[in-house]
PDB file of N, CA and C in Angstrom:
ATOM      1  N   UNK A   1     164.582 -21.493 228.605  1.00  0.00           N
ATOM      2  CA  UNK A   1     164.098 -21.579 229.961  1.00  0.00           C
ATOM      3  C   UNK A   1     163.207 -20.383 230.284  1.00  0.00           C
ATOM      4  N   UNK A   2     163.781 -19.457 229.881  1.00  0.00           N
ATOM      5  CA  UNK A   2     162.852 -18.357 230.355  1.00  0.00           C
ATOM      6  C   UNK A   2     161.892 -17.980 229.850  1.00  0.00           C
ATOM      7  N   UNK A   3     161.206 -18.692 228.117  1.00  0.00           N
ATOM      8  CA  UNK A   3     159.894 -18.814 227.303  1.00  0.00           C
ATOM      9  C   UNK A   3     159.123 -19.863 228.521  1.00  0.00           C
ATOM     10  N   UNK A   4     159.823 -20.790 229.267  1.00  0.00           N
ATOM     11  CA  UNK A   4     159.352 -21.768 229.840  1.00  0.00           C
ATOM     12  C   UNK A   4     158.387 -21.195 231.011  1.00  0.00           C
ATOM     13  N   UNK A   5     159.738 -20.213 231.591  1.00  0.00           N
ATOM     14  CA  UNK A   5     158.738 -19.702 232.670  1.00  0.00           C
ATOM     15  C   UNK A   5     157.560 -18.763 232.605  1.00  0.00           C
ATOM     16  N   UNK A   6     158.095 -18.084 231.567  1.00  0.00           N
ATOM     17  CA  UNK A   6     157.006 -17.011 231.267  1.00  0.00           C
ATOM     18  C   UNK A   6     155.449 -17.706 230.564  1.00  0.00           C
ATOM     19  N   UNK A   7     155.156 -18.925 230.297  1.00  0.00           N
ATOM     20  CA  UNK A   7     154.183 -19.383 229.979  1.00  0.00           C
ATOM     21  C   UNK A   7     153.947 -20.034 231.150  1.00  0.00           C
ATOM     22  N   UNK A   8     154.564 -20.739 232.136  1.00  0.00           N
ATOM     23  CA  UNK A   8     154.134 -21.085 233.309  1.00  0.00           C
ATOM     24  C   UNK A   8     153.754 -19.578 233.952  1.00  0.00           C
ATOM     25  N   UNK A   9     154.016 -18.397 233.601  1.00  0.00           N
ATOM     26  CA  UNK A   9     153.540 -17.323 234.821  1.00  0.00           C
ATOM     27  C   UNK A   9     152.147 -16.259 234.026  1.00  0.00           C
ATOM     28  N   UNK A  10     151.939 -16.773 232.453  1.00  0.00           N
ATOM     29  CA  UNK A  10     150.532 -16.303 232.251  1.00  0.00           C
ATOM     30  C   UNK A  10     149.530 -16.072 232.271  1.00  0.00           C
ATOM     31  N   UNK A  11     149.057 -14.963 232.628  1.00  0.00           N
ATOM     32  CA  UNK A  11     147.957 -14.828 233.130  1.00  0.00           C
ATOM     33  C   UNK A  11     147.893 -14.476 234.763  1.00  0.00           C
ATOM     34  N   UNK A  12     149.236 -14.815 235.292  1.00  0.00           N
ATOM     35  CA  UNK A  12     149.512 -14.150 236.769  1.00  0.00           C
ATOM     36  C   UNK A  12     150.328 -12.719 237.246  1.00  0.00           C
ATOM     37  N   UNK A  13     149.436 -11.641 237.276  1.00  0.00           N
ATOM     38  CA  UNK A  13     150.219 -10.497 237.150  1.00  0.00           C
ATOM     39  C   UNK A  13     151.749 -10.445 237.994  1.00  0.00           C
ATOM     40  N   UNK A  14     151.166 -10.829 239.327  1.00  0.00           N
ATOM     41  CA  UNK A  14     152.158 -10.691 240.309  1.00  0.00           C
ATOM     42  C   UNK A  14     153.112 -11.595 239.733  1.00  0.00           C
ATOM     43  N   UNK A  15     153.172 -13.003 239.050  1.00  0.00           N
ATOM     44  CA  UNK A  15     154.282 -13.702 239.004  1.00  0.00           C
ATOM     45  C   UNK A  15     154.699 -13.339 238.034  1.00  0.00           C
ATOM     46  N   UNK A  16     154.290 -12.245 236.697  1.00  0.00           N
ATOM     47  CA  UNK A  16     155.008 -11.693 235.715  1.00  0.00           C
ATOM     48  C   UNK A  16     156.119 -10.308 236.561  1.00  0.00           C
ATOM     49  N   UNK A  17     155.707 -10.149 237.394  1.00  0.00           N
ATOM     50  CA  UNK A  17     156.575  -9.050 238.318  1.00  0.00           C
ATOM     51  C   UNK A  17     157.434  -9.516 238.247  1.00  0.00           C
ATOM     52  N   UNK A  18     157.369 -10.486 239.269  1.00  0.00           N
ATOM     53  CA  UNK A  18     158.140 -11.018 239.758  1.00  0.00           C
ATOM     54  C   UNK A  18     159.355 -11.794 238.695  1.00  0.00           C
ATOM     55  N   UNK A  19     158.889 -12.173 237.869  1.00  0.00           N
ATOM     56  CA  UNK A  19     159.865 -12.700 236.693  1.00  0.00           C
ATOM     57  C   UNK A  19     160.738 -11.630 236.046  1.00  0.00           C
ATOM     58  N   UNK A  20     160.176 -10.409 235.660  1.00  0.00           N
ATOM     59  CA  UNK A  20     160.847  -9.243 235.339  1.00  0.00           C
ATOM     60  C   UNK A  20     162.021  -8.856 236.120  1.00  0.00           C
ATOM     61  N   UNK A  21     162.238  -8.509 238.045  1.00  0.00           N
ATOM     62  CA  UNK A  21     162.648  -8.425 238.876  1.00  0.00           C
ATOM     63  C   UNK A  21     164.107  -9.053 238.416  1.00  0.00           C
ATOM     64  N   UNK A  22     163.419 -11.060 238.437  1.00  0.00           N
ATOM     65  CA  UNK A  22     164.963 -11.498 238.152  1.00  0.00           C
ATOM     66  C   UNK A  22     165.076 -11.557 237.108  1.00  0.00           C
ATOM     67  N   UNK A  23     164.967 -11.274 235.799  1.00  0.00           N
ATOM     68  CA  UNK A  23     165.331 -11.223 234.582  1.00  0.00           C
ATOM     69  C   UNK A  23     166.128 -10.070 234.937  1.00  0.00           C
ATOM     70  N   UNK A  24     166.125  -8.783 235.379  1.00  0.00           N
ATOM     71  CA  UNK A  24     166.822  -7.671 235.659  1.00  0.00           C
ATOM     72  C   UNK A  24     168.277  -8.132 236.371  1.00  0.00           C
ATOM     73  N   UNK A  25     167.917  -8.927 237.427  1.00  0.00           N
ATOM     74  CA  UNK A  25     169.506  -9.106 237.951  1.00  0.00           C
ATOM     75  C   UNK A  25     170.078 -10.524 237.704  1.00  0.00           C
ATOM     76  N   UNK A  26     169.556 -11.163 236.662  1.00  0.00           N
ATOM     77  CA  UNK A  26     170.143 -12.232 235.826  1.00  0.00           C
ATOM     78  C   UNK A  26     170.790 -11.271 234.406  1.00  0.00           C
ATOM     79  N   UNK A  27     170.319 -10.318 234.222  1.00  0.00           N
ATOM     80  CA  UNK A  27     170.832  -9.383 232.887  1.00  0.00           C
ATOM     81  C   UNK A  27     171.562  -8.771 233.223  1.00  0.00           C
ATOM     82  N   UNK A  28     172.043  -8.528 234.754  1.00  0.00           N
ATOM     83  CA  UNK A  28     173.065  -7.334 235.191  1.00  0.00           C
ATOM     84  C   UNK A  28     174.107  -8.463 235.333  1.00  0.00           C
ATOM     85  N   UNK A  29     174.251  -9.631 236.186  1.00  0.00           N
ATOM     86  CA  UNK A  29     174.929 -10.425 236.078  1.00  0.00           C
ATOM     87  C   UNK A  29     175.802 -11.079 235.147  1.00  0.00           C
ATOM     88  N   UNK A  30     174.601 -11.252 233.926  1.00  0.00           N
ATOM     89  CA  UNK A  30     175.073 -12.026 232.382  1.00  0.00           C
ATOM     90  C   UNK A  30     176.040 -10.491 231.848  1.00  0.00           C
ATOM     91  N   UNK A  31     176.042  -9.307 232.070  1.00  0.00           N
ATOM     92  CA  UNK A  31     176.550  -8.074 231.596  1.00  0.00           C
ATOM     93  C   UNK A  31     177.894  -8.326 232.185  1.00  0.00           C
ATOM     94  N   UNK A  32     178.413  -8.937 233.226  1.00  0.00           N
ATOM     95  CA  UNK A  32     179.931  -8.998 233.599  1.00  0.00           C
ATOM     96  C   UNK A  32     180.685 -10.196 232.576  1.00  0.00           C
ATOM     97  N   UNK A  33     180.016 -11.115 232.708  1.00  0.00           N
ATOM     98  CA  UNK A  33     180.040 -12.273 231.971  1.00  0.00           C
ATOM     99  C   UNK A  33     180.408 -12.321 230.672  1.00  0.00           C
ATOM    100  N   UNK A  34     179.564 -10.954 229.718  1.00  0.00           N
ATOM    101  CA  UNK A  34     179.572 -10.428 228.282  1.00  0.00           C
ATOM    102  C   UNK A  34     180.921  -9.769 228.752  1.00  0.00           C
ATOM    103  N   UNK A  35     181.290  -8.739 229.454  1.00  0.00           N
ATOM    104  CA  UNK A  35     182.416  -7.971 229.308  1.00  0.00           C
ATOM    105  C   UNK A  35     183.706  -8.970 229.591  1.00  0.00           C
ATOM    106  N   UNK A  36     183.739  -9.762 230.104  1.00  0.00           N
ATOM    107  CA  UNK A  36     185.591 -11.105 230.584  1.00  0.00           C
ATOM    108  C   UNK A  36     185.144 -11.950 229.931  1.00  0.00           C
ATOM    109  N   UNK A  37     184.285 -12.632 229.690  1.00  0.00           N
ATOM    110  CA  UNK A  37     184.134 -13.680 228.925  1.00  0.00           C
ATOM    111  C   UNK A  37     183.320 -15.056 230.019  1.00  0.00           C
ATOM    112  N   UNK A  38     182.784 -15.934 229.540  1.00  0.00           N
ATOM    113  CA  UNK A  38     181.727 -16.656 230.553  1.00  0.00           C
ATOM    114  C   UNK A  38     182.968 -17.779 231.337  1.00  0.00           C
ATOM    115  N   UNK A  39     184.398 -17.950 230.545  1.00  0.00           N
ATOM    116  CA  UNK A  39     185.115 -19.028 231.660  1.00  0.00           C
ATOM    117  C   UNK A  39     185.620 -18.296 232.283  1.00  0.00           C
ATOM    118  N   UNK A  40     186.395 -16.829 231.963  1.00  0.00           N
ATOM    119  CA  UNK A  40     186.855 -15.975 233.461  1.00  0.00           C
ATOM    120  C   UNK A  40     185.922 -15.681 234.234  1.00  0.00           C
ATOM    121  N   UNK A  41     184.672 -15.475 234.251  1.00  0.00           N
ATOM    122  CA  UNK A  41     183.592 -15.128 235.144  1.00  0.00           C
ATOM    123  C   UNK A  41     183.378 -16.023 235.908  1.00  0.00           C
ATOM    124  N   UNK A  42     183.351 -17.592 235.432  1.00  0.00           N
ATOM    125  CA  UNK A  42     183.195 -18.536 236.411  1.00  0.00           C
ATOM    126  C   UNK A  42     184.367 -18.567 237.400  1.00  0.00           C
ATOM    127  N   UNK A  43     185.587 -18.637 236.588  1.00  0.00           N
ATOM    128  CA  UNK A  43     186.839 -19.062 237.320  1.00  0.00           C
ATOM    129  C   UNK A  43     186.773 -18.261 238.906  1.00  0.00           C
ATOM    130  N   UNK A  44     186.417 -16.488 238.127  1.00  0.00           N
ATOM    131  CA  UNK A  44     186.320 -15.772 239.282  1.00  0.00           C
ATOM    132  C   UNK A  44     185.234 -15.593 240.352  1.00  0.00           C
ATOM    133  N   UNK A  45     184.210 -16.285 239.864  1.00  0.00           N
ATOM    134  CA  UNK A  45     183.308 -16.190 240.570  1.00  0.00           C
ATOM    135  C   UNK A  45     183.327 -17.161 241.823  1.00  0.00           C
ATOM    136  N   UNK A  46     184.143 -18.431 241.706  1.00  0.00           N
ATOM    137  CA  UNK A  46     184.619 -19.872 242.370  1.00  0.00           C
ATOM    138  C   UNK A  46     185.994 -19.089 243.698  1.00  0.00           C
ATOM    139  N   UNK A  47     186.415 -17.719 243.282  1.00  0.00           N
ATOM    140  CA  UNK A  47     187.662 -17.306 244.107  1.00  0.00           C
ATOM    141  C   UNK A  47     187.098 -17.491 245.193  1.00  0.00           C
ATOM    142  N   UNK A  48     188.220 -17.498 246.456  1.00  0.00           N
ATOM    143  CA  UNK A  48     187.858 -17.649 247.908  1.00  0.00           C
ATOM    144  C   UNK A  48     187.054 -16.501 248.463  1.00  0.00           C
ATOM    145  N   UNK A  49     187.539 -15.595 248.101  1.00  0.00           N
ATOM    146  CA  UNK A  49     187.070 -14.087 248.475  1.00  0.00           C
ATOM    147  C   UNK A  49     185.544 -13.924 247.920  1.00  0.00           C
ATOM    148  N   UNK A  50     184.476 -14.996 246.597  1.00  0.00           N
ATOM    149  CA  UNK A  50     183.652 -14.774 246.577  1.00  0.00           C
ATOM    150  C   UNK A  50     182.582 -15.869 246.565  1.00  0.00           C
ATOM    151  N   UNK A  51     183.294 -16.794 246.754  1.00  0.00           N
ATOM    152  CA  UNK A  51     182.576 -18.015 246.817  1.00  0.00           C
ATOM    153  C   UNK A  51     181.151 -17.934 247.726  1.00  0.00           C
ATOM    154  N   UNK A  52     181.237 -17.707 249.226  1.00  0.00           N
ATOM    155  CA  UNK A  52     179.721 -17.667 249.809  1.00  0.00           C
ATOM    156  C   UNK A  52     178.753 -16.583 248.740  1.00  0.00           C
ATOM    157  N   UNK A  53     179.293 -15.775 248.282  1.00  0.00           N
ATOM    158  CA  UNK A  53     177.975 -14.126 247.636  1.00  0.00           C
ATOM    159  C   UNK A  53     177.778 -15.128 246.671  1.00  0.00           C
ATOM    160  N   UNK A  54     178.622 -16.271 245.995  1.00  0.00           N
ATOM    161  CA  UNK A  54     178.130 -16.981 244.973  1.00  0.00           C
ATOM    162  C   UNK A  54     176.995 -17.797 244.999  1.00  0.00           C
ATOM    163  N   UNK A  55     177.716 -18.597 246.044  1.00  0.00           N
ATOM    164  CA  UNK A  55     176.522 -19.669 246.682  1.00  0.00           C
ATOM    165  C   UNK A  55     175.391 -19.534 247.212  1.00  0.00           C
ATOM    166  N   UNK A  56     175.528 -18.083 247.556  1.00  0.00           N
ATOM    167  CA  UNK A  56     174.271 -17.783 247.889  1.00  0.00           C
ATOM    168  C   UNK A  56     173.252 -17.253 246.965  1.00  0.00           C
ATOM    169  N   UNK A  57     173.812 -16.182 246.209  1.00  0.00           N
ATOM    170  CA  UNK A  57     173.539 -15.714 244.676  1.00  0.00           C
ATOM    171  C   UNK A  57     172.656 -16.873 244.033  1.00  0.00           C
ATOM    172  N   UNK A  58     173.780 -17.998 243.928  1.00  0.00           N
ATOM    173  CA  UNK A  58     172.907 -19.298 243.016  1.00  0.00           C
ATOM    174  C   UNK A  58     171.707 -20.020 243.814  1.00  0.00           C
ATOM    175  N   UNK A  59     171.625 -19.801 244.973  1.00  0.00           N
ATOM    176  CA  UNK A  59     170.748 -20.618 245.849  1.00  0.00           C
ATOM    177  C   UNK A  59     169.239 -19.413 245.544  1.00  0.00           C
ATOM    178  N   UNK A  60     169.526 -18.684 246.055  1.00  0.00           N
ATOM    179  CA  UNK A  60     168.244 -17.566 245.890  1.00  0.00           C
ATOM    180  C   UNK A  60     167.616 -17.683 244.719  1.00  0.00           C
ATOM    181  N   UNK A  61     168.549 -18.044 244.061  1.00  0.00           N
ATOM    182  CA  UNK A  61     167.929 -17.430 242.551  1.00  0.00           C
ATOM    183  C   UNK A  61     167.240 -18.988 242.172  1.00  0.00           C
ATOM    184  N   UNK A  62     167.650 -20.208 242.817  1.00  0.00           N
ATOM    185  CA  UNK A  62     166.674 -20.961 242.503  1.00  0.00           C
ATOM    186  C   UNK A  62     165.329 -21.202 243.390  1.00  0.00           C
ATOM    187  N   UNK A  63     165.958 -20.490 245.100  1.00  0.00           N
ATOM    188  CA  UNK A  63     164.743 -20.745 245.793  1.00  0.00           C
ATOM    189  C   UNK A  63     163.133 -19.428 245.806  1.00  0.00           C
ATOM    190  N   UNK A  64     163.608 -18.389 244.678  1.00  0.00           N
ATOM    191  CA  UNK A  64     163.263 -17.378 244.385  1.00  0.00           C
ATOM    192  C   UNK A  64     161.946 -17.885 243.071  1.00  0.00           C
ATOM    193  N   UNK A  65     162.889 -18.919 242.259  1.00  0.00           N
ATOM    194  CA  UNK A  65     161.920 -19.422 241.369  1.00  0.00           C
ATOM    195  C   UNK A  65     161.152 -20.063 241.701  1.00  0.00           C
ATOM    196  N   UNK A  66     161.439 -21.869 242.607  1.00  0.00           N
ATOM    197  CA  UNK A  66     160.190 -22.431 242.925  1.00  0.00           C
ATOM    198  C   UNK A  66     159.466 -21.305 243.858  1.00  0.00           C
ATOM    199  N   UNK A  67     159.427 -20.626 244.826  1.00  0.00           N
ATOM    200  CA  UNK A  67     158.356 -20.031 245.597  1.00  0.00           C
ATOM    201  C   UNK A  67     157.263 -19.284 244.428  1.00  0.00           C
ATOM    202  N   UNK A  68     157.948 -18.560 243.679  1.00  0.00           N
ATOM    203  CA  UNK A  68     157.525 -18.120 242.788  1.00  0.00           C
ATOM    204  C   UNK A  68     156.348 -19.080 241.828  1.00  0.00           C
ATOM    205  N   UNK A  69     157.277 -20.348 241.274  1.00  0.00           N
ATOM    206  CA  UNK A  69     156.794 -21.074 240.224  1.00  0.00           C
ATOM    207  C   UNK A  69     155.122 -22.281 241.038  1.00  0.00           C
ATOM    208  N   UNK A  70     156.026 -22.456 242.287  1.00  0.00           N
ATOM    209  CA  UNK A  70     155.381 -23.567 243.003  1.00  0.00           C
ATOM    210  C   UNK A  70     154.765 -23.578 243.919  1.00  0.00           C
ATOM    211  N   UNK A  71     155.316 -22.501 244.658  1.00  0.00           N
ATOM    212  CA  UNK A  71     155.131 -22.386 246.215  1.00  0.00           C
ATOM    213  C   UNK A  71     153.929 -21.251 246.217  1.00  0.00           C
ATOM    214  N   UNK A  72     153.895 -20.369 245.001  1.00  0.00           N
ATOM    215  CA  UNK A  72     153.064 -19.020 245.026  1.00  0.00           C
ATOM    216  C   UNK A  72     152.838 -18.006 246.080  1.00  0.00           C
ATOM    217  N   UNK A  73     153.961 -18.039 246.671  1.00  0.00           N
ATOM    218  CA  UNK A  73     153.951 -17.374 247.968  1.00  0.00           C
ATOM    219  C   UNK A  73     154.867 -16.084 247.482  1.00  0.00           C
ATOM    220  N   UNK A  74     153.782 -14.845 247.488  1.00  0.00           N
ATOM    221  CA  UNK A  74     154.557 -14.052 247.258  1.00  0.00           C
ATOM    222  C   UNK A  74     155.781 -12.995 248.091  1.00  0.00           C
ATOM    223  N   UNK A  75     155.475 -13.107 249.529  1.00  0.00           N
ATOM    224  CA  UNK A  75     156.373 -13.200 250.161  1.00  0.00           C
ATOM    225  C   UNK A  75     157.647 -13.318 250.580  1.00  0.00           C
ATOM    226  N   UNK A  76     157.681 -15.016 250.277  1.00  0.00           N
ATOM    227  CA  UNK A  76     158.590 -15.650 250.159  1.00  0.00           C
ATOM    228  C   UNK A  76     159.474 -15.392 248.888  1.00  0.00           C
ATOM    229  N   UNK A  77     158.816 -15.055 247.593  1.00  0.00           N
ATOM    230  CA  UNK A  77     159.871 -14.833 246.582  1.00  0.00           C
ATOM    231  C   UNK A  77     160.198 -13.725 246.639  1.00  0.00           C
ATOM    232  N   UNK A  78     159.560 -12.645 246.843  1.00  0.00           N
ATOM    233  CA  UNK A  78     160.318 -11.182 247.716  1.00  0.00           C
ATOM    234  C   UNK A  78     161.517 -11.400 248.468  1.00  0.00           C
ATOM    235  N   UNK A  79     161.445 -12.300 249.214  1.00  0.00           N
ATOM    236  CA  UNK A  79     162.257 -12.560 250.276  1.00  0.00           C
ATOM    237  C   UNK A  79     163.292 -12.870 249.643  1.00  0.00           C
ATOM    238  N   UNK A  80     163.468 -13.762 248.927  1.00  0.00           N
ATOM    239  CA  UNK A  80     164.710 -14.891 247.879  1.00  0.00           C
ATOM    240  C   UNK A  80     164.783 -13.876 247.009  1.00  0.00           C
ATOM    241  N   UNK A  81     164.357 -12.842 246.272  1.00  0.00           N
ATOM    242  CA  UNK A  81     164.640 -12.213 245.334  1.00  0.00           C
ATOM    243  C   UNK A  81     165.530 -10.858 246.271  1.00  0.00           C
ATOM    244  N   UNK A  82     165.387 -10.271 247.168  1.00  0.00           N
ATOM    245  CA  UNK A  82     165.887  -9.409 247.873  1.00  0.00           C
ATOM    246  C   UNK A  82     167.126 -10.201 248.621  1.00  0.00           C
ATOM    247  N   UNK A  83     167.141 -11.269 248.968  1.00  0.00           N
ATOM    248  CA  UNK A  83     168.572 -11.851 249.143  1.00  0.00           C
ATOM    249  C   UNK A  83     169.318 -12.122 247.984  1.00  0.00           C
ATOM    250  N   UNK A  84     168.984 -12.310 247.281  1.00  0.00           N
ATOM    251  CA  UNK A  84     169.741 -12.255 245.766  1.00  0.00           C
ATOM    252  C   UNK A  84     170.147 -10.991 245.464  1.00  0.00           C
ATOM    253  N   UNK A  85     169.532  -9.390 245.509  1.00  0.00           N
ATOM    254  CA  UNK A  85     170.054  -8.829 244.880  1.00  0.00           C
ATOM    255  C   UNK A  85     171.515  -8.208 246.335  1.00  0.00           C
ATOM    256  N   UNK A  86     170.894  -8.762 247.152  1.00  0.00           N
ATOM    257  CA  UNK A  86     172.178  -8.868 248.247  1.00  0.00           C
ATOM    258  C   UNK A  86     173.475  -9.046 248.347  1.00  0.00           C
ATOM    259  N   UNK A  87     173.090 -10.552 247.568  1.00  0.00           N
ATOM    260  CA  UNK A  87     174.211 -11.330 247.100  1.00  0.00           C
ATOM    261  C   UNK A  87     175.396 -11.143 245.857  1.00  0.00           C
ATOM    262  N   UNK A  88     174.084 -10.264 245.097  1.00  0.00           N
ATOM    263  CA  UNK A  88     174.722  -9.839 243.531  1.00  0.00           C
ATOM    264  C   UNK A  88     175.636  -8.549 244.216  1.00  0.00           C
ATOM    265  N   UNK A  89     175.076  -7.650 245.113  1.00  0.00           N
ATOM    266  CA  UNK A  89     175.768  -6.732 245.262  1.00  0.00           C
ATOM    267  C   UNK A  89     177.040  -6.949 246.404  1.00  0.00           C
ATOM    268  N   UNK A  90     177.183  -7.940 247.551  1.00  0.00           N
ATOM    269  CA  UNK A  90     178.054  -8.177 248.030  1.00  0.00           C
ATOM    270  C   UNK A  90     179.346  -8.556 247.210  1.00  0.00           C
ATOM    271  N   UNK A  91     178.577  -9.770 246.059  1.00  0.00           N
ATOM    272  CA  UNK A  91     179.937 -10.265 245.111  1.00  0.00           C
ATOM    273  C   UNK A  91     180.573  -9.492 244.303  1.00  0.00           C
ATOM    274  N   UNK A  92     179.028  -8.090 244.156  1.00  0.00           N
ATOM    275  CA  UNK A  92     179.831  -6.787 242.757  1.00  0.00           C
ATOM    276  C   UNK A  92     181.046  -5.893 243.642  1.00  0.00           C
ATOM    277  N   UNK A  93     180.666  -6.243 245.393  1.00  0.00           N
ATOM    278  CA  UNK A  93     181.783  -5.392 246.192  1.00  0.00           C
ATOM    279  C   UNK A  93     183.176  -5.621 246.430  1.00  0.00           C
ATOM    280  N   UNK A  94     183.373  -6.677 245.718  1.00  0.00           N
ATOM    281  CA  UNK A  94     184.377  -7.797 246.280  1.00  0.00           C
ATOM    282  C   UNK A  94     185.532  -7.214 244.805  1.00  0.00           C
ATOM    283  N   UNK A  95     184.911  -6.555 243.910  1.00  0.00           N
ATOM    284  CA  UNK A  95     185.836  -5.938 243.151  1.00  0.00           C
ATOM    285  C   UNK A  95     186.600  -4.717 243.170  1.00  0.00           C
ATOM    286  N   UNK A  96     185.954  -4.302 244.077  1.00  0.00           N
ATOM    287  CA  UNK A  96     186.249  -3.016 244.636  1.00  0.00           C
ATOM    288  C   UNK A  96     187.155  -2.885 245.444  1.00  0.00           C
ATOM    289  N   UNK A  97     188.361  -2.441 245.671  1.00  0.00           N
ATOM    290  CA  UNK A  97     189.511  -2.668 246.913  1.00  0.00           C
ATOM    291  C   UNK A  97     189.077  -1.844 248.178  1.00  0.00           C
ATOM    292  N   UNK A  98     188.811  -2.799 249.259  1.00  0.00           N
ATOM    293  CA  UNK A  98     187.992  -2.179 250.518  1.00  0.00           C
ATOM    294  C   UNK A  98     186.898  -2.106 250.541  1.00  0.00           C
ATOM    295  N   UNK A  99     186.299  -2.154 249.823  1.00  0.00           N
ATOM    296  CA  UNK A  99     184.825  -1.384 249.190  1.00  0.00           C
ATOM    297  C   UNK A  99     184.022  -2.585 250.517  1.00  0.00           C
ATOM    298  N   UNK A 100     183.821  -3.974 250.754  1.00  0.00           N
ATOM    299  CA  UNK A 100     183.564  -4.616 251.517  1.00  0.00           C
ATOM    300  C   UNK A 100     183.723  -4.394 253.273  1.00  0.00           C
ATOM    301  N   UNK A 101     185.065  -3.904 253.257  1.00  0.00           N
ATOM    302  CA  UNK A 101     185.355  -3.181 254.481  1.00  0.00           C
ATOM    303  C   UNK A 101     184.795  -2.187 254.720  1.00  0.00           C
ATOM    304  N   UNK A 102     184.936  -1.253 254.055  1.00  0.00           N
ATOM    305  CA  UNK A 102     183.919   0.454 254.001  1.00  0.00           C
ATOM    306  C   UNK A 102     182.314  -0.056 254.606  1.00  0.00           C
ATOM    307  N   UNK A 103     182.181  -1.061 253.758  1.00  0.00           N
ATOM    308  CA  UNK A 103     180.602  -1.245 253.909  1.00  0.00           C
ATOM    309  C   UNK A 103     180.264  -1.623 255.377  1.00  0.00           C
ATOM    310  N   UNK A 104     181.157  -3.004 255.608  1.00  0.00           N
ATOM    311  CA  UNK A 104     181.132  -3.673 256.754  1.00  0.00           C
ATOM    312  C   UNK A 104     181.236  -2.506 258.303  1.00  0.00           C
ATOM    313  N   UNK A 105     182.057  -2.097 257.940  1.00  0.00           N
ATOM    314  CA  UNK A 105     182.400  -0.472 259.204  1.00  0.00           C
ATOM    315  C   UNK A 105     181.279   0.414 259.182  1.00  0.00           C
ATOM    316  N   UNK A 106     180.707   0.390 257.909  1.00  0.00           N
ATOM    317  CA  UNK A 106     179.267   1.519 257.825  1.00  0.00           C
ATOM    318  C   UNK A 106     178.517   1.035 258.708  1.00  0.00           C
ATOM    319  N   UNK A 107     178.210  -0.456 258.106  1.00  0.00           N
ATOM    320  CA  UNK A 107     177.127  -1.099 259.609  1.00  0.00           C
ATOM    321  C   UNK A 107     177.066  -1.386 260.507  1.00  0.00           C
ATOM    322  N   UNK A 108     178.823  -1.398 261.289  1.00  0.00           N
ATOM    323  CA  UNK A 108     178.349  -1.238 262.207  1.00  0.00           C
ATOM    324  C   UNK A 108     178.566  -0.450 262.758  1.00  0.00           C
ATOM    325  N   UNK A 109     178.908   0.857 262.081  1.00  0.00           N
ATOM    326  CA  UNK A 109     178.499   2.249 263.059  1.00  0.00           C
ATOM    327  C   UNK A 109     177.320   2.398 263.156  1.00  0.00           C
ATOM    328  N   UNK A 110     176.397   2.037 262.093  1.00  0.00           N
ATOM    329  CA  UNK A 110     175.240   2.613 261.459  1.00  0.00           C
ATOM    330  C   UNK A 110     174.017   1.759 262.773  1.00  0.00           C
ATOM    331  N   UNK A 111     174.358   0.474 262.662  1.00  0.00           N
ATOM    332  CA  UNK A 111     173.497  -0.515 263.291  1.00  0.00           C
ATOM    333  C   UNK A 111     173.950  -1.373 264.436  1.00  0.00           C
ATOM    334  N   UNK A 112     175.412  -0.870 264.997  1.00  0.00           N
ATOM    335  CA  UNK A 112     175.746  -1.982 265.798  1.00  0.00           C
ATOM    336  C   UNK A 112     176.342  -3.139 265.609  1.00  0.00           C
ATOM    337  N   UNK A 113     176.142  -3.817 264.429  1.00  0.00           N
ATOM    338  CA  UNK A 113     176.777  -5.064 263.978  1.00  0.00           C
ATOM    339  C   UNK A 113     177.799  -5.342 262.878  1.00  0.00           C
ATOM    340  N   UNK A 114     178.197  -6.563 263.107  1.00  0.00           N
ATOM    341  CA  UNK A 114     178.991  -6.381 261.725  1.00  0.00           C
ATOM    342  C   UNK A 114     178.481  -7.963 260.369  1.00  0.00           C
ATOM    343  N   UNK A 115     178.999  -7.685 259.473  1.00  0.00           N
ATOM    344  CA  UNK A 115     178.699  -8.405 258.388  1.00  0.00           C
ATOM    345  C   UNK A 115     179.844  -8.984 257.715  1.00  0.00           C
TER     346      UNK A 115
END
């Protein structure tokens, strides 16, 4: 798949960026995966506690590609690629005991709101 894309993005600097970007947090991802193994990663990735960072994780990362592949809006795959690494890092927080809470209390001292 990813010989696939990279010949669909030749010759386009910006969409070779942009492919690099998520190759980076598809390789940080596939790195948890290598360390438990790819059926505990799923199992855990499906838990209650991480299911939305998942769903969202998997959604970005495809609406990150068509903008990218189809849409050529570079913008927009900024956009889907920066909610993804959102997502990667909300779900990497969820291993952490509190670590989600800490965060959540940061913002909204920091900004007023909560998350």
């Amino acid at each position: 798949m990813i010989s696939i894309v990279t010949a669909l993005c030749l010759g386009n600097r910006d969409c070779m960026v942009l492919l690099h970007v998520w190759l980076l947090v598809w390789l940080v991802h596939s790195f948890t995966a290598f360390l438990i193994g790819p059926k505990r990663q799923v199992t855990m990735m499906l838990d209650p506690v991480r299911i939305y960072a998942t769903a969202i994780y998997l959604a970005s990362i495809i609406i990150a590609l068509f903008c990218a592949l189809y849409v050529h809006n570079k913008l927009l795959t900024l956009l889907a690629i920066m909610l993804e690494f959102g997502a990667l890092i909300w779900y990497s927080l969820s291993y952490i005991p509190f670590a989600r809470t800490m965060v959540s209390k940061m913002m909204t001292a920091c900004f007023d709101t909560e998350f």
